[in-house]
C-alpha atoms as a PDB file:
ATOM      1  CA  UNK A   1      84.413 285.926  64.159  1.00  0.00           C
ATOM      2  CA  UNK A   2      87.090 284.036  65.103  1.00  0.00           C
ATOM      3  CA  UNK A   3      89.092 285.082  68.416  1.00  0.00           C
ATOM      4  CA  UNK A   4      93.011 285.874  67.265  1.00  0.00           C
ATOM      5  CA  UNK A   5      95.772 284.669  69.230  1.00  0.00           C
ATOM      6  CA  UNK A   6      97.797 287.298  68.166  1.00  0.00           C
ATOM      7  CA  UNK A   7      95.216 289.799  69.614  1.00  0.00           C
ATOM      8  CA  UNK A   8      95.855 288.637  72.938  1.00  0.00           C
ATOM      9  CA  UNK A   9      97.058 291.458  75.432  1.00  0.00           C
ATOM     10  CA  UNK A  10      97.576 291.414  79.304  1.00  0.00           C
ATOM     11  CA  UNK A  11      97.311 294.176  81.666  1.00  0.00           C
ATOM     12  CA  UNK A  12      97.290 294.415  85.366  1.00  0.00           C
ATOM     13  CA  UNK A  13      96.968 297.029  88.101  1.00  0.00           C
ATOM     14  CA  UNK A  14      97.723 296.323  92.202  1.00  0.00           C
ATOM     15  CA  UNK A  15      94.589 296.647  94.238  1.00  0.00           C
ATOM     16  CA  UNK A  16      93.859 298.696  97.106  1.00  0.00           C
ATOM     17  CA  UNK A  17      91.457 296.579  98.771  1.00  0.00           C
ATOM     18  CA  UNK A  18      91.643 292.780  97.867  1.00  0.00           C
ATOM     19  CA  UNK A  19      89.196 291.737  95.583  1.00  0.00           C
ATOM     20  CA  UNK A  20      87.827 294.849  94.497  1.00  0.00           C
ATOM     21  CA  UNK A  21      88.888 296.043  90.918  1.00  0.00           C
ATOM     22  CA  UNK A  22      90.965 298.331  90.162  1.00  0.00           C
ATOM     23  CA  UNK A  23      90.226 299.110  86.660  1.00  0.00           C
ATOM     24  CA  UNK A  24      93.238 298.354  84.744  1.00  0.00           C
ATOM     25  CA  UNK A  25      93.584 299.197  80.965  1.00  0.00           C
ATOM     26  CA  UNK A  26      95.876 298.617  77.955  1.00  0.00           C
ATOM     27  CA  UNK A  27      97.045 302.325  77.610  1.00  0.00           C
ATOM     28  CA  UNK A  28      98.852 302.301  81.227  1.00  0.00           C
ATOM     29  CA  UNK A  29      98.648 298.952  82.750  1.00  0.00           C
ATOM     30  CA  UNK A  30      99.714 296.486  79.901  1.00  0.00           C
ATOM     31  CA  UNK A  31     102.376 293.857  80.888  1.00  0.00           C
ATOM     32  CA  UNK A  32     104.374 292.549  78.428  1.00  0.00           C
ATOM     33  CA  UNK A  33     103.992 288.430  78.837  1.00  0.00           C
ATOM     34  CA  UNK A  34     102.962 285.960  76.998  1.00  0.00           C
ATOM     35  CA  UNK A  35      99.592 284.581  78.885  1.00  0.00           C
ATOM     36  CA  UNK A  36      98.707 281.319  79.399  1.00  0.00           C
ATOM     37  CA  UNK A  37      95.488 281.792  80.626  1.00  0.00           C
ATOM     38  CA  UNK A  38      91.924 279.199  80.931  1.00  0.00           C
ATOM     39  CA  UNK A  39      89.315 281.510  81.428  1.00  0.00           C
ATOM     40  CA  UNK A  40      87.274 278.905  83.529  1.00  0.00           C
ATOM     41  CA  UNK A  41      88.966 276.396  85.731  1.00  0.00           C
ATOM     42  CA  UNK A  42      85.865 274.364  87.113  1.00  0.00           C
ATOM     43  CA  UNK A  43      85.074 271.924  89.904  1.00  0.00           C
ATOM     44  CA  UNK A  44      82.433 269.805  90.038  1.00  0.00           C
ATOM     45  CA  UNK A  45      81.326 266.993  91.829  1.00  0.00           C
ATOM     46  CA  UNK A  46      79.430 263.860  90.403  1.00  0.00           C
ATOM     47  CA  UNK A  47      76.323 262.921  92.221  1.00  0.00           C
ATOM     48  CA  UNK A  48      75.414 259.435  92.939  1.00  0.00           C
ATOM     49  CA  UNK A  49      72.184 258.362  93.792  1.00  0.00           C
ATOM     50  CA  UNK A  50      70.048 255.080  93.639  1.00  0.00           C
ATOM     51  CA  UNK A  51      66.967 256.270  90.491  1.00  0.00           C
ATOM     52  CA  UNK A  52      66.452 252.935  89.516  1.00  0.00           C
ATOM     53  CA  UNK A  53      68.302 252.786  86.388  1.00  0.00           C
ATOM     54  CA  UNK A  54      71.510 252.654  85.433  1.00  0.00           C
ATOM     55  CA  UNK A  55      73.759 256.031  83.639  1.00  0.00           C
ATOM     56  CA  UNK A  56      74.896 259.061  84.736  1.00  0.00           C
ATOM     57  CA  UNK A  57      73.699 261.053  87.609  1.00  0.00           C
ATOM     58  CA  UNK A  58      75.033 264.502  86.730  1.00  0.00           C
ATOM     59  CA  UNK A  59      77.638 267.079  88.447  1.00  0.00           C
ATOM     60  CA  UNK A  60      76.848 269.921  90.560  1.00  0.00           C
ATOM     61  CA  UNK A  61      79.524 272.702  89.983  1.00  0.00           C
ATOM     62  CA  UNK A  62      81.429 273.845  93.123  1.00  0.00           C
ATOM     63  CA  UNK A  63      83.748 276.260  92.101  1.00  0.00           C
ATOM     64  CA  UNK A  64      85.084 278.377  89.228  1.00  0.00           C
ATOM     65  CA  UNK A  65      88.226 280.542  89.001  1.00  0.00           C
ATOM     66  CA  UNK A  66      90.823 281.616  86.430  1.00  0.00           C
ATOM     67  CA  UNK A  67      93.797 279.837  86.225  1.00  0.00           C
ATOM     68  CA  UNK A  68      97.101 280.001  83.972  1.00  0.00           C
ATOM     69  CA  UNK A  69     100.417 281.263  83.957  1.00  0.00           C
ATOM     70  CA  UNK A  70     102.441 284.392  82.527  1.00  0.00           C
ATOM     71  CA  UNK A  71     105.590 284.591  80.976  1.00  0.00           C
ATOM     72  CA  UNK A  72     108.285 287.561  80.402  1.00  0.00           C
ATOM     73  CA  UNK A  73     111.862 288.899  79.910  1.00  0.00           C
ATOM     74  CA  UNK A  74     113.741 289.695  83.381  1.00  0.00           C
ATOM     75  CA  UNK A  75     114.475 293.167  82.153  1.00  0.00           C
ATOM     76  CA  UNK A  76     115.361 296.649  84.352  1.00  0.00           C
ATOM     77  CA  UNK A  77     113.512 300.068  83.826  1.00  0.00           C
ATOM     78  CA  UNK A  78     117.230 301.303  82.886  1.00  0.00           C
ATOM     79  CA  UNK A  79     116.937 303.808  85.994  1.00  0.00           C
ATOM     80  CA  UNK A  80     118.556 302.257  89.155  1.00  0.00           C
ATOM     81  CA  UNK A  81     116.428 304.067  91.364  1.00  0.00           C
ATOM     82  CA  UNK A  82     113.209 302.776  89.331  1.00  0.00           C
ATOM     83  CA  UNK A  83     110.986 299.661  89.594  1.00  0.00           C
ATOM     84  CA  UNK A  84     110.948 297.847  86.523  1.00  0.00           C
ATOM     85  CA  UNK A  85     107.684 297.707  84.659  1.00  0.00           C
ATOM     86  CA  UNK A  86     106.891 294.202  85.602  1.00  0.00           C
ATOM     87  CA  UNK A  87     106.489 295.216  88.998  1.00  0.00           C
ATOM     88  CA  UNK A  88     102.382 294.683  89.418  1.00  0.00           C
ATOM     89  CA  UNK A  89     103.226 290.857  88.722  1.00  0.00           C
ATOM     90  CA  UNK A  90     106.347 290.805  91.107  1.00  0.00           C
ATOM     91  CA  UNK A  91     103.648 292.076  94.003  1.00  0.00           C
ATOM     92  CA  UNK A  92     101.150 289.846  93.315  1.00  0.00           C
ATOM     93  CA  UNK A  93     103.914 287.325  93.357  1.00  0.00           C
ATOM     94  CA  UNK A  94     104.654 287.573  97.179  1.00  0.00           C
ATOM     95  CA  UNK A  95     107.127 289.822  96.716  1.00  0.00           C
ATOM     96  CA  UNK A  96     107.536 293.755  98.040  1.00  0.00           C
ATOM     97  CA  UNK A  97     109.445 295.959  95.725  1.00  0.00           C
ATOM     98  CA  UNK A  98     110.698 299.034  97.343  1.00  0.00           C
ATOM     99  CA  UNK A  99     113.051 301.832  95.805  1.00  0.00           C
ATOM    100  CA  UNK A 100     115.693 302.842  97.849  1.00  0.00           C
ATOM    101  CA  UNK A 101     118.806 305.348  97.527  1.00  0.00           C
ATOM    102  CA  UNK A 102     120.471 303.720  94.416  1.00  0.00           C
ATOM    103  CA  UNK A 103     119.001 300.610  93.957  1.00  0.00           C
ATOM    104  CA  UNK A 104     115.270 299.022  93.897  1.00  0.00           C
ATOM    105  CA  UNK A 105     115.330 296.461  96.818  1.00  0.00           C
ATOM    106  CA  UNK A 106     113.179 292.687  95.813  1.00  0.00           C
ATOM    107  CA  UNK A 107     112.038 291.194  99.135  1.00  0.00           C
ATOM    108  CA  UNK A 108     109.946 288.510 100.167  1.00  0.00           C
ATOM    109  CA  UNK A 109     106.654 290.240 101.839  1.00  0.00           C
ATOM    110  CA  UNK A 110     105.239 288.638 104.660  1.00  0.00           C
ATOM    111  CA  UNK A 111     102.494 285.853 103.898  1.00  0.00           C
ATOM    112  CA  UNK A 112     100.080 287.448 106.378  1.00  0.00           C
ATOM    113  CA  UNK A 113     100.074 290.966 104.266  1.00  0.00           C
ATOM    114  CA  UNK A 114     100.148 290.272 100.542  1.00  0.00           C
ATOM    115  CA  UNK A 115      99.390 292.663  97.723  1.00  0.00           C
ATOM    116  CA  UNK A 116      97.017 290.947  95.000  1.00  0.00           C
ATOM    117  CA  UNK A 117      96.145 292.881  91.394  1.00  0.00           C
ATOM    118  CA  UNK A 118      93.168 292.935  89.051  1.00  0.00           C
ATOM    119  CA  UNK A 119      94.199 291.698  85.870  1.00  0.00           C
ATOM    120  CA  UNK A 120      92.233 292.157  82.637  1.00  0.00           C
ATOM    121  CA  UNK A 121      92.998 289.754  79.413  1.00  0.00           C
ATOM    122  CA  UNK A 122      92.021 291.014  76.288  1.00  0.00           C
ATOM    123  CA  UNK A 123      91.474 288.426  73.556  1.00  0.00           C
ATOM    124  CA  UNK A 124      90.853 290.769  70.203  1.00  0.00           C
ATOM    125  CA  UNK A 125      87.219 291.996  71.279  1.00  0.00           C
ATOM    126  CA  UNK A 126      86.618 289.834  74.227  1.00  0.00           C
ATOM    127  CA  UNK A 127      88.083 290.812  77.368  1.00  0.00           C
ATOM    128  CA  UNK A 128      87.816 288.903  81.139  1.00  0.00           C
ATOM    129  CA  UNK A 129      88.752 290.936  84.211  1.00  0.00           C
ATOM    130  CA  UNK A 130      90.190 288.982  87.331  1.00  0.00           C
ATOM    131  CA  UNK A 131      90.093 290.415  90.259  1.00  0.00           C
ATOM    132  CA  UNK A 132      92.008 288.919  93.389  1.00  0.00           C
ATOM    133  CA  UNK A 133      95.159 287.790  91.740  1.00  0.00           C
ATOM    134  CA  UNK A 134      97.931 286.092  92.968  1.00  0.00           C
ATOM    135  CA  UNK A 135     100.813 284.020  91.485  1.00  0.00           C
ATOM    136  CA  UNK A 136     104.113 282.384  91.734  1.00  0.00           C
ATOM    137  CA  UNK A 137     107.729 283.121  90.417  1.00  0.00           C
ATOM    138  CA  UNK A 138     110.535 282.259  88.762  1.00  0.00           C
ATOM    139  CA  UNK A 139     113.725 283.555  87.523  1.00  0.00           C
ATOM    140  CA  UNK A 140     116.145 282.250  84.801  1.00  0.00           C
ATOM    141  CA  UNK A 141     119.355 283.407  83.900  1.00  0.00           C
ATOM    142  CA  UNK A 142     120.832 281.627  81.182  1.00  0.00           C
ATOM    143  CA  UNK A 143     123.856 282.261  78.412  1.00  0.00           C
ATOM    144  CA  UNK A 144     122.109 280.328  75.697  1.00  0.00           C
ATOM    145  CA  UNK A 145     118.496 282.237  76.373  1.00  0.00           C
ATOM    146  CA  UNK A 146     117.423 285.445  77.203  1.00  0.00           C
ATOM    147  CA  UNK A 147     116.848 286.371  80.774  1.00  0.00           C
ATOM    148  CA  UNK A 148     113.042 285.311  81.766  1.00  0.00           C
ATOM    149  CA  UNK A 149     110.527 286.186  85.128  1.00  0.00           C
ATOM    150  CA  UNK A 150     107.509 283.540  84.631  1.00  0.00           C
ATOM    151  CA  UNK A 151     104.905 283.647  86.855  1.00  0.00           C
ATOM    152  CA  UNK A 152     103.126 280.195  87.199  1.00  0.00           C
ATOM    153  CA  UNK A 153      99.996 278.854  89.108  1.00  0.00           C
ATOM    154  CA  UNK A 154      98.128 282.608  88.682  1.00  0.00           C
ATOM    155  CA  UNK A 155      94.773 282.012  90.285  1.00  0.00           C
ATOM    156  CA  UNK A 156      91.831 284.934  90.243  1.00  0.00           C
ATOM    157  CA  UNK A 157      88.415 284.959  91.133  1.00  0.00           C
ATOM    158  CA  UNK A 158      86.602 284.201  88.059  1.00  0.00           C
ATOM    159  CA  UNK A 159      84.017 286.251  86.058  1.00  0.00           C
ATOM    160  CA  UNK A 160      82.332 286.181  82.577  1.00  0.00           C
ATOM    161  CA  UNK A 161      83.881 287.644  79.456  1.00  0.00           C
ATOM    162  CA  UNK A 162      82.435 290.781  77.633  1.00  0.00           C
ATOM    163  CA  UNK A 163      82.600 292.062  74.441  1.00  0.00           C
ATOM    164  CA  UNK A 164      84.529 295.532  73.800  1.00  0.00           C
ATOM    165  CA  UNK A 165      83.620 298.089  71.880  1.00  0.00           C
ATOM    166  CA  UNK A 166      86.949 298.203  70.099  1.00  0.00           C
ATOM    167  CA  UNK A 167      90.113 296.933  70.164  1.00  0.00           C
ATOM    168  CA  UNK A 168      92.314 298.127  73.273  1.00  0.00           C
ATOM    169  CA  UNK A 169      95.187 300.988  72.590  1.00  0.00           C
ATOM    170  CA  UNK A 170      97.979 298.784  74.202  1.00  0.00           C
ATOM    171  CA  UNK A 171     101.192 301.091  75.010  1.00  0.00           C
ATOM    172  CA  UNK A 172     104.494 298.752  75.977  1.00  0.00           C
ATOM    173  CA  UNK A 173     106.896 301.492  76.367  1.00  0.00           C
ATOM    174  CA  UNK A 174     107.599 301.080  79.736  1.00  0.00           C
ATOM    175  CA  UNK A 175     109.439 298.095  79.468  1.00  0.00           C
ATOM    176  CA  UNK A 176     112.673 297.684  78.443  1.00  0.00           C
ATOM    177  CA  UNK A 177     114.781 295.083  76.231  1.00  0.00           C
ATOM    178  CA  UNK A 178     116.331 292.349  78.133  1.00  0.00           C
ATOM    179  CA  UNK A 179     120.186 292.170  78.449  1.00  0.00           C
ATOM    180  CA  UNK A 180     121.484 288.579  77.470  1.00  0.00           C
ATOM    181  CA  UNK A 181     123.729 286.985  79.993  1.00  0.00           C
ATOM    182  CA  UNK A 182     126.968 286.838  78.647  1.00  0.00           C
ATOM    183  CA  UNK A 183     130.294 285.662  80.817  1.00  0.00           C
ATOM    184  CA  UNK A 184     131.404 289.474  80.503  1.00  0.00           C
ATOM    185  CA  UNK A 185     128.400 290.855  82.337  1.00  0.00           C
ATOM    186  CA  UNK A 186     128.241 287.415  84.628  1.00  0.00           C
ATOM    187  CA  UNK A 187     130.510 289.571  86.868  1.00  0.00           C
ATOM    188  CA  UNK A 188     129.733 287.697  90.448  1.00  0.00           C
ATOM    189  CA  UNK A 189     129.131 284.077  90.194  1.00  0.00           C
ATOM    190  CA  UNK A 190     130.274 283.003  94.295  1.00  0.00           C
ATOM    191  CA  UNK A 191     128.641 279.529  94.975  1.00  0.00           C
ATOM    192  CA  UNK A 192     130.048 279.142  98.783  1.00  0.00           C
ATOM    193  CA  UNK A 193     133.112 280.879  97.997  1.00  0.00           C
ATOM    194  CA  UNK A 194     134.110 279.667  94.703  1.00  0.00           C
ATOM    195  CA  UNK A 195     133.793 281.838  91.487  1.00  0.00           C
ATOM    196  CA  UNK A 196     131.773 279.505  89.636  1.00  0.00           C
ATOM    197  CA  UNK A 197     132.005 279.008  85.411  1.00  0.00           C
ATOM    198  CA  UNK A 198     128.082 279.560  85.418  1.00  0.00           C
ATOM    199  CA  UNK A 199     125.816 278.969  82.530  1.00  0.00           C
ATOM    200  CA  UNK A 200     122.297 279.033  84.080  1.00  0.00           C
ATOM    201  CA  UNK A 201     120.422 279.983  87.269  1.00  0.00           C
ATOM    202  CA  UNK A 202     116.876 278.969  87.981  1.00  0.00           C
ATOM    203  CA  UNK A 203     115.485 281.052  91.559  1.00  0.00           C
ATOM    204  CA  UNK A 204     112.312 280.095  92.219  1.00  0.00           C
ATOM    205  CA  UNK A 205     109.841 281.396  95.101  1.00  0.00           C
ATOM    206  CA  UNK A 206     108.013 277.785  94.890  1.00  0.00           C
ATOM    207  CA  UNK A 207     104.533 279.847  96.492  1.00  0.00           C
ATOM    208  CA  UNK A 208     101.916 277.158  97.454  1.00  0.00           C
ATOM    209  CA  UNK A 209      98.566 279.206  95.447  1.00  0.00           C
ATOM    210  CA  UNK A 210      95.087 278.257  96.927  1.00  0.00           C
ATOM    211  CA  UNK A 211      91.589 279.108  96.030  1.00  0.00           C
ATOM    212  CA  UNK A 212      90.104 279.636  99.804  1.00  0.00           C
ATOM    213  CA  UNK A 213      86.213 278.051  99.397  1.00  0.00           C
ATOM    214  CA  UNK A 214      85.976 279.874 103.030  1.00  0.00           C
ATOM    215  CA  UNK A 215      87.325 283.154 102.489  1.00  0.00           C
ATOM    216  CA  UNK A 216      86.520 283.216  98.637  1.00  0.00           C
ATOM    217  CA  UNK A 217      90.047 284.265  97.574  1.00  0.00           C
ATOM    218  CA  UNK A 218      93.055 283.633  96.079  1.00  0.00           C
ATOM    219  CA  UNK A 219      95.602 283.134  99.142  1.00  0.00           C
ATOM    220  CA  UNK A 220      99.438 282.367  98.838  1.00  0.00           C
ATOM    221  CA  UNK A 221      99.687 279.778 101.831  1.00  0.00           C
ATOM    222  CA  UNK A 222     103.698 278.651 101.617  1.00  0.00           C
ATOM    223  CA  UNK A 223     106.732 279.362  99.872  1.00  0.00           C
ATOM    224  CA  UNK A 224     109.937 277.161  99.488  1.00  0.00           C
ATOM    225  CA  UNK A 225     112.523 279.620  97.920  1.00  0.00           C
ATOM    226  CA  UNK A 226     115.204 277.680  95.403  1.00  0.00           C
ATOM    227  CA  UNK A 227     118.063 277.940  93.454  1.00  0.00           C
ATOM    228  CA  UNK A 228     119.129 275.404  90.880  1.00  0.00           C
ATOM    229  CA  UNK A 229     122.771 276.235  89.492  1.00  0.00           C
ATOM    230  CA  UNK A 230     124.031 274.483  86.292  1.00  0.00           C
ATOM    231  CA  UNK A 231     128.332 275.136  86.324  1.00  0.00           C
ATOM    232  CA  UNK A 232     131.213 273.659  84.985  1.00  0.00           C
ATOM    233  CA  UNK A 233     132.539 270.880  87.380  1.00  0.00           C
ATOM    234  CA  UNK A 234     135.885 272.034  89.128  1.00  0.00           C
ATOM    235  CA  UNK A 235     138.504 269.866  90.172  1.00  0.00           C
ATOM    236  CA  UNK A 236     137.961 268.205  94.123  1.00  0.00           C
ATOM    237  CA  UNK A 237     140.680 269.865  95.004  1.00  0.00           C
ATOM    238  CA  UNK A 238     139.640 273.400  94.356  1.00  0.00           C
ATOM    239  CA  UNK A 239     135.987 272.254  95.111  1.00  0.00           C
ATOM    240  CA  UNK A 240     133.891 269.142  95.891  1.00  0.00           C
ATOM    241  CA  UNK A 241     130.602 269.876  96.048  1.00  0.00           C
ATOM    242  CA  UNK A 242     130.043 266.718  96.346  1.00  0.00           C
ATOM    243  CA  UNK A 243     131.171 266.308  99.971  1.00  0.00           C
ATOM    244  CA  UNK A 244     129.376 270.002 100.460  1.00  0.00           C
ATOM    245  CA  UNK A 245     125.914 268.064  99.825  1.00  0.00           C
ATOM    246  CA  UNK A 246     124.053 268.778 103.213  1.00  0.00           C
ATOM    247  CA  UNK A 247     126.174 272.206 103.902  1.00  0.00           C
ATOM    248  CA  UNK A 248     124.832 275.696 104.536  1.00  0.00           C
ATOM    249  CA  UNK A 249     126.542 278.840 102.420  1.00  0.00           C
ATOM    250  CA  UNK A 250     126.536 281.765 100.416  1.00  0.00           C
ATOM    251  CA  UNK A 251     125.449 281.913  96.754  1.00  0.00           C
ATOM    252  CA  UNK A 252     125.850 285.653  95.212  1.00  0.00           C
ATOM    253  CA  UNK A 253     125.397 286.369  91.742  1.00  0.00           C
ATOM    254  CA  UNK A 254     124.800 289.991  89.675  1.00  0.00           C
ATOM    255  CA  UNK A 255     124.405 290.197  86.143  1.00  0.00           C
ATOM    256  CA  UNK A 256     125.499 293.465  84.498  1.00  0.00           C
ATOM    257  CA  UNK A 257     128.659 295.786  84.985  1.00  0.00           C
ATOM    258  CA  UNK A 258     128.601 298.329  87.630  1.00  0.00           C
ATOM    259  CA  UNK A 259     128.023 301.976  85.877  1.00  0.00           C
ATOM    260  CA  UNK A 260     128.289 300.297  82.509  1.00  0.00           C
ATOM    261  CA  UNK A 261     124.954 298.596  82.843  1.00  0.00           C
ATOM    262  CA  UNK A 262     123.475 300.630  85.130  1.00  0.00           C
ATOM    263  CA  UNK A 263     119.308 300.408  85.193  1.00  0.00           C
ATOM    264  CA  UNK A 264     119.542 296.718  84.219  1.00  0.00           C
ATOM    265  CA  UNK A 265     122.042 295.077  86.725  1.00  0.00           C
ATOM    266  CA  UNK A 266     120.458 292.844  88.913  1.00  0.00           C
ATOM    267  CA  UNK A 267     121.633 290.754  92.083  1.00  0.00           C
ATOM    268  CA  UNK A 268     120.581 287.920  94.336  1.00  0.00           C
ATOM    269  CA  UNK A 269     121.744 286.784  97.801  1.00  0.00           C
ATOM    270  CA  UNK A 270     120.959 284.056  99.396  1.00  0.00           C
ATOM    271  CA  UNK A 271     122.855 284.339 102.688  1.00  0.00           C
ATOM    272  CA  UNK A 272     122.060 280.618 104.330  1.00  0.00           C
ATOM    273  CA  UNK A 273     122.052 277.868 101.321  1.00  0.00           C
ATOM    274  CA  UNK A 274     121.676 274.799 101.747  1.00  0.00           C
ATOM    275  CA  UNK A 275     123.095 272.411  99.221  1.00  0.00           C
ATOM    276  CA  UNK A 276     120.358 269.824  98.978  1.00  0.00           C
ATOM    277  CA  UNK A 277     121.563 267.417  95.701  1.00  0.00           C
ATOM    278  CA  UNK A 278     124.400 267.157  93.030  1.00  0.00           C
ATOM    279  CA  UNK A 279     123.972 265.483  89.262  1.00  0.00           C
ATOM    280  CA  UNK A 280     126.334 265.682  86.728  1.00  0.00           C
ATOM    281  CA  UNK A 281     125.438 265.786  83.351  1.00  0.00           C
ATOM    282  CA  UNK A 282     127.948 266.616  79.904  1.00  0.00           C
ATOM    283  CA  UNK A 283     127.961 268.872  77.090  1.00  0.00           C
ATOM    284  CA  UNK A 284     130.774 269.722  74.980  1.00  0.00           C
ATOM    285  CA  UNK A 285     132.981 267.033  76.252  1.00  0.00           C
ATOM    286  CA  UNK A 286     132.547 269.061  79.460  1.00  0.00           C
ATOM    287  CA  UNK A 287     131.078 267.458  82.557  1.00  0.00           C
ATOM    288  CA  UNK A 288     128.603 270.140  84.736  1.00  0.00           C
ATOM    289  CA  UNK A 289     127.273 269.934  87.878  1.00  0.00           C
ATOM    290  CA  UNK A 290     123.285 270.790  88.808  1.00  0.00           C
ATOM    291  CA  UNK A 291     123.730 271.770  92.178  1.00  0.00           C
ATOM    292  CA  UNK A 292     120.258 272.020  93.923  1.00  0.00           C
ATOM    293  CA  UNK A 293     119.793 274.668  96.711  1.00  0.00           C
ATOM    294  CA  UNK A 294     117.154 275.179  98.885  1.00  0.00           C
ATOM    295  CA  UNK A 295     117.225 279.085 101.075  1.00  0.00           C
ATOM    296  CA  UNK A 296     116.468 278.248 104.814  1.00  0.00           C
ATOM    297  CA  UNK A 297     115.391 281.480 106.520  1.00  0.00           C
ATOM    298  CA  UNK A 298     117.616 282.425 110.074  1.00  0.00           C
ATOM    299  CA  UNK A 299     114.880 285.364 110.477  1.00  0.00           C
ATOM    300  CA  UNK A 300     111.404 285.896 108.704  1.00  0.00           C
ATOM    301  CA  UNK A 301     111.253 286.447 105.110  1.00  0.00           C
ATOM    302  CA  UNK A 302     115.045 286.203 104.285  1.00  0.00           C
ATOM    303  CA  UNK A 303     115.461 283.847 102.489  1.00  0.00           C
ATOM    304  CA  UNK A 304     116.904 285.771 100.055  1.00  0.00           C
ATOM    305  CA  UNK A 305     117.409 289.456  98.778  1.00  0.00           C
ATOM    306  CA  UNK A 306     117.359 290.453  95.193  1.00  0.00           C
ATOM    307  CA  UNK A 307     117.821 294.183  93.970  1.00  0.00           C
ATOM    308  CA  UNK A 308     117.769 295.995  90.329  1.00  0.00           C
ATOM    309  CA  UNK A 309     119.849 298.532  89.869  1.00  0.00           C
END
């Protein structure tokens, strides 16, 4: 029979000990993503060899491992105090997520001390567990799109598919219905000091994934944290960012109204900015700047803080 795209499913679980799986299934670990997954990225090598004749010599494999990407909605739990569902994925992403007093603190964890998950991928019947996954991020804010968290470049440790014995109970109530950005509940926009007329906000953690042939794992190895800003071009006068091309700042953004959206407000600061390029493009008869930003640390891992709250 054939295998359904529409039967596809996605959970995920962290792991306690890297590598080792930790058993996740549909009812209480299912993430709600769209997966983008090939079951078997190969390498191979092609041997070359004098046999006295001429064709092809073959290819050795050298590795195998999963590779792919996962999309989803940036959406809270709609508790402050509460991590949002997706937060297996944000872990596995580099980042710590850690609840606090009244909000639910994003960091960046240290390279040397990462958390990884076992991820399981249902395909109607067939199902492949990965154990030893890690992945990138990205965040978009946008008023013409719903807010998305992809994760790109996820890497596991490969292993065979099996056949179930059924098709998976998959419960998604844990996660909540994104907010749309809308210039209302854009309520801090400040782009080195200026209240910016934003319409969309790409952060991305830019982690360098590896498959380690000496450590056989999946190791995040680098990060560059950006921010790409699409606004409405102000006047020189009130700003040129232009002649701030090469500058350090602020950039500060929340989306959702204190109290009002409370459980689904989020925020990101990136305290030391630096403004690496400028383009202008034009919609509307309006001309917009893409300002380009890349987060320079002043002290380890701060590049920037994000929170949900």
């Amino acid at each position: 029979m054939a295998i359904l795209t529409a039967e596809y499913v996605f959970a995920a679980k962290v792991e306690s000990t890297y590598g080792t799986d930790a058993t996740p299934n549909t009812t209480l670990n299912a993430m709600r993503v769209k997966a983008n997954i090939d079951v078997a990225k190969v390498d191979t090598e092609e041997m070359d060899y004098d046999s006295g004749r001429s064709g092809a010599k073959g290819t050795i494999e050298k590795t195998r491992r999963v590779e792919g990407s996962l999309d989803s909605y940036m959406a809270g739990s709609g508790i402050a105090i509460v991590p949002p569902a997706i937060t297996p994925l944000l872990k596995a992403a580099g980042l710590s997520v850690t609840a606090a007093a009244d909000h639910v603190a994003i960091a960046l964890a240290d390279l040397k001390n990462l958390d990884s998950i076992t991820g399981k991928f249902f395909r109607g019947l067939t199902s492949q567990t990965h154990v030893g996954a890690r992945m990138d991020w990205e965040i978009e804010l946008s008023l013409d799109a719903l807010p998305k968290i992809k994760f790109p470049s996820y890497m596991a440790l490969y292993a065979p598919q099996v056949v179930e014995g059924g098709a998976p109970n998959v419960d998604l109530s844990g996660f909540k219905n994104p907010k749309p950005l809308t210039p209302v509940n854009f309520v801090k926009t400040d782009v080195f000091g200026y209240s910016a007329s934003i319409s969309k906000v790409m952060i991305k953690g830019n982690n360098e994934v590896i498959y380690s042939p000496e450590s056989q794992s999946i190791e995040i190895i680098a990060r560059k944290v950006t921010i790409d800003i699409e606004l409405q071009e102000p006047s020189p006068d009130v700003k040129d960012f232009y002649e701030l091309i090469g500058s350090y700042g602020v950039v500060d953004i929340q989306k959702g109204v204190d109290v009002v959206d409370e459980g689904h407000i989020f925020e990101a600061l990136a305290s030391n900015a630096q403004l690496a390029n400028v383009t202008s493009s034009e919609r509307n008869k309006i001309s917009y700047l893409n300002c380009s930003f890349v987060c320079v640390p002043t002290a380890a891992n701060n590049e920037i803080a994000m929170k949900t709250r």
